[in-house]
Protein backbone atom coordinates (compact mmCIF):
# COMPACT_ATOMS: atom_id res chain seq x y z
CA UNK A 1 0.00 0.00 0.00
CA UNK A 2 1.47 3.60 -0.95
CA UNK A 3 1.81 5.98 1.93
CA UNK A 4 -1.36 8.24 1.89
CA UNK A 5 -3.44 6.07 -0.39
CA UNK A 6 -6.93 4.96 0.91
CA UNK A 7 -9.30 2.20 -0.24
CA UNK A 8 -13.25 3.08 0.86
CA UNK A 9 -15.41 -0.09 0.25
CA UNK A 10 -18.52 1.68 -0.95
CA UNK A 11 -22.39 1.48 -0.19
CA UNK A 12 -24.52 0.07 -3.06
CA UNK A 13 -28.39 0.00 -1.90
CA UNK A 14 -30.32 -2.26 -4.81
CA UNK A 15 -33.87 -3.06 -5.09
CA UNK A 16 -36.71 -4.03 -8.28
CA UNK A 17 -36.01 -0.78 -9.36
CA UNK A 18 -32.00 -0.15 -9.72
CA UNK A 19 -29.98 0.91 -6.90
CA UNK A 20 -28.22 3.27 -5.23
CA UNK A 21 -24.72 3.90 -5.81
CA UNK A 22 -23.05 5.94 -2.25
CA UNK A 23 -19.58 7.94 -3.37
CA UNK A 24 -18.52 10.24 -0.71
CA UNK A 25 -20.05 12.53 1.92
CA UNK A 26 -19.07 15.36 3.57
CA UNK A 27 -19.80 14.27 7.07
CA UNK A 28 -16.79 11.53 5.76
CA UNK A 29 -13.81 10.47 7.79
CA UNK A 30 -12.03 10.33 4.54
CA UNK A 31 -13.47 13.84 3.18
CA UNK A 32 -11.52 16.87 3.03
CA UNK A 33 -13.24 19.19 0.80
CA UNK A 34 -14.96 19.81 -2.40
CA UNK A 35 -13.19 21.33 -5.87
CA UNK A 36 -15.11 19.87 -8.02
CA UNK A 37 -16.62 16.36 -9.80
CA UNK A 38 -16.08 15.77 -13.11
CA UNK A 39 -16.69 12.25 -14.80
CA UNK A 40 -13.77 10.46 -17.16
CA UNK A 41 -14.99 7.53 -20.00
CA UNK A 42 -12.08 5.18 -21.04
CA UNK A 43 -12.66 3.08 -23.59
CA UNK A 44 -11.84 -0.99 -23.18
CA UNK A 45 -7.80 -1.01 -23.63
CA UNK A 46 -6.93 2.63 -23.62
CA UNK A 47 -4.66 3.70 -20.91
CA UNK A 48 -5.36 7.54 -19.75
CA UNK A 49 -2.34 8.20 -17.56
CA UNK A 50 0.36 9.13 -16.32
CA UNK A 51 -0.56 12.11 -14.24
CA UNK A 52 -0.06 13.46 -10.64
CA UNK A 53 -1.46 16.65 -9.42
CA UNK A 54 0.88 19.17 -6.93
CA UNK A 55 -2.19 19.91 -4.79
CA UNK A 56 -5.32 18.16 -5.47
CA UNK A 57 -6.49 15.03 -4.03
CA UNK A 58 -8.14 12.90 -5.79
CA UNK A 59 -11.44 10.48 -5.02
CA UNK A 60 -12.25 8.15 -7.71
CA UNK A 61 -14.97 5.49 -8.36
CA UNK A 62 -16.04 3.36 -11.13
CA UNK A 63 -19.62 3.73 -11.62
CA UNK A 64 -19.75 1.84 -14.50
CA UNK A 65 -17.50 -0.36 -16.18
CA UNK A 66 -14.29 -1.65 -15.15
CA UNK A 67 -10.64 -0.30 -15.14
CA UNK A 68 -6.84 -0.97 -13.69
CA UNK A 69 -5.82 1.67 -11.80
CA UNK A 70 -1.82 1.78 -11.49
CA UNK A 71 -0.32 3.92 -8.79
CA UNK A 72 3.64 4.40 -8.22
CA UNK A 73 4.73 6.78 -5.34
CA UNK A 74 7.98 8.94 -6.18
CA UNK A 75 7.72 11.64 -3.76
CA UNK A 76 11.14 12.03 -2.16
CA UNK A 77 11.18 11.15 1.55
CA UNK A 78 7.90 8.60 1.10
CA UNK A 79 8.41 5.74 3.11
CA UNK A 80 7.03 4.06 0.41
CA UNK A 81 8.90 5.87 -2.87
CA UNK A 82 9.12 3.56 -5.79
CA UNK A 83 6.29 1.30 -4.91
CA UNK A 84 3.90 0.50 -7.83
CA UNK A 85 -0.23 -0.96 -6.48
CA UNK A 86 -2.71 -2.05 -8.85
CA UNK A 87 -6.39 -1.60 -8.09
CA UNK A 88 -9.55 -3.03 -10.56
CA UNK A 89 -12.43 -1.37 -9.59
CA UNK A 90 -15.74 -1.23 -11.10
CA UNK A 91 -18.18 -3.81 -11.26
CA UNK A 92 -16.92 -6.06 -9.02
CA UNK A 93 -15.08 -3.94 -7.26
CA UNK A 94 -17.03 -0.83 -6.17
CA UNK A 95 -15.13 1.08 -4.07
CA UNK A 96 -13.55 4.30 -3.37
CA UNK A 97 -9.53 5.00 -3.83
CA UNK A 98 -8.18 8.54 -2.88
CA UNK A 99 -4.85 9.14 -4.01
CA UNK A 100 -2.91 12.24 -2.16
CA UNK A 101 -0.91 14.88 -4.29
CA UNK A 102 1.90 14.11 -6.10
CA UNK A 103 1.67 10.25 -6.35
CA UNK A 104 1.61 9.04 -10.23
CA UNK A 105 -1.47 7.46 -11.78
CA UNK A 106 -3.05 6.58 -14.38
CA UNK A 107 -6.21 3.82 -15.31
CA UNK A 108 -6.97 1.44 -18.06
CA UNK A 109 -9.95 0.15 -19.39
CA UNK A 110 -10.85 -3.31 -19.33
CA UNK A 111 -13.43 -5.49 -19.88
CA UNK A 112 -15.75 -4.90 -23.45
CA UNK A 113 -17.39 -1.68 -22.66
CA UNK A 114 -16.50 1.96 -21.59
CA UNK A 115 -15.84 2.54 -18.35
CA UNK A 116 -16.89 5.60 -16.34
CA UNK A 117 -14.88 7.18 -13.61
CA UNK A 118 -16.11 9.53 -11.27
CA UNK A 119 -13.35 12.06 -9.05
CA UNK A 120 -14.22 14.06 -6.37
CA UNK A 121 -11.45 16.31 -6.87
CA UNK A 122 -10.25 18.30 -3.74
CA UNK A 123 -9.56 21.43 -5.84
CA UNK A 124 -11.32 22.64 -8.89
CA UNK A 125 -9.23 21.94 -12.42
CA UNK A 126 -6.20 23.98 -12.72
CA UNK A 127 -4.16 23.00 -15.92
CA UNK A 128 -0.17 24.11 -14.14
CA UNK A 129 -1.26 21.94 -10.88
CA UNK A 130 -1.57 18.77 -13.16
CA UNK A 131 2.08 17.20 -14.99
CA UNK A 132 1.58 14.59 -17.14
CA UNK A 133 3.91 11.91 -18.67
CA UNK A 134 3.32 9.32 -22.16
CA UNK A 135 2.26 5.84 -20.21
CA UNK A 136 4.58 4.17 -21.90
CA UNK A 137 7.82 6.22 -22.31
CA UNK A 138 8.41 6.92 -18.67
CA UNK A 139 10.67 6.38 -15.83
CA UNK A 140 7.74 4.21 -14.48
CA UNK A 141 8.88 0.60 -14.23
CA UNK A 142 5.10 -0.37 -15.30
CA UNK A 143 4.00 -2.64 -18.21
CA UNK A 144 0.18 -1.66 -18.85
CA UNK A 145 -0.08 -4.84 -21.16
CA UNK A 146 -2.31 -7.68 -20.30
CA UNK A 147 -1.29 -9.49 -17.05
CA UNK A 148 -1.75 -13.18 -17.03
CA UNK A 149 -1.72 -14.51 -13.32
């Protein structure tokens, strides 16, 4: 587990009709405060990634769909810099993960349909608070190819 990083099973409440799908409240252990919430669709084997952000914290959920999401910690004087976690979340998998600033990551979509990922961001969208890198020319030590286990 990378320093910071939290994993929030979620609340789903189903019945005849649908369900209920619970994210994140304000009254929270885990919340710290509202930016915004935007919404990101990745299609089945695209890889959006890798980012980090210098303030915001991020609070994502899969609320539809499935994806991989790859973190790696590089922040000098982490107890846990240069440690890589996977995640799947979605379908089976419904669950909150909020990443703290400046840890790297990035999702893939698996599976055979888009995927949609919800963020609670901590701060609204500021394009010089977010660096991004290509996913697969990196310092990263990461392979976001199909894992056979």
């Amino acid at each position: 587990m990378i320093d910071g990083v939290k994993i929030i099973q979620l609340k789903q409440i189903p019945d005849e009709r649908g369900k209920i799908m619970h994210m994140l409240r304000c009254d929270d252990s885990h919340f710290e405060k509202f930016g915004e919430i935007y919404f990101s669709v990745v299609y089945p084997n695209v890889v959006k990634g890798w980012h980090i952000h210098k303030k915001m914290t991020l609070n994502y959920a899969v609320v539809s769909g499935t994806i991989k999401l790859v973190l790696f910690d590089d922040r000098e004087g982490s107890k846990t810099k240069g440690e890589l976690m996977e995640i799947v979340l979605g379908d089976g998998n419904y669950s909150l993960v909020k990443i703290p600033p400046m840890v790297w990551n990035g999702f893939k979509g698996t599976g055979t349909l888009p995927a949609i990922v919800a963020n609670c961001a901590t701060e609204p969208h500021d394009p010089s608070e977010i660096e991004r890198m290509d996913p697969f020319k990196n310092h990263i030590p990461y392979d976001w190819g199909l894992k056979h286990r």
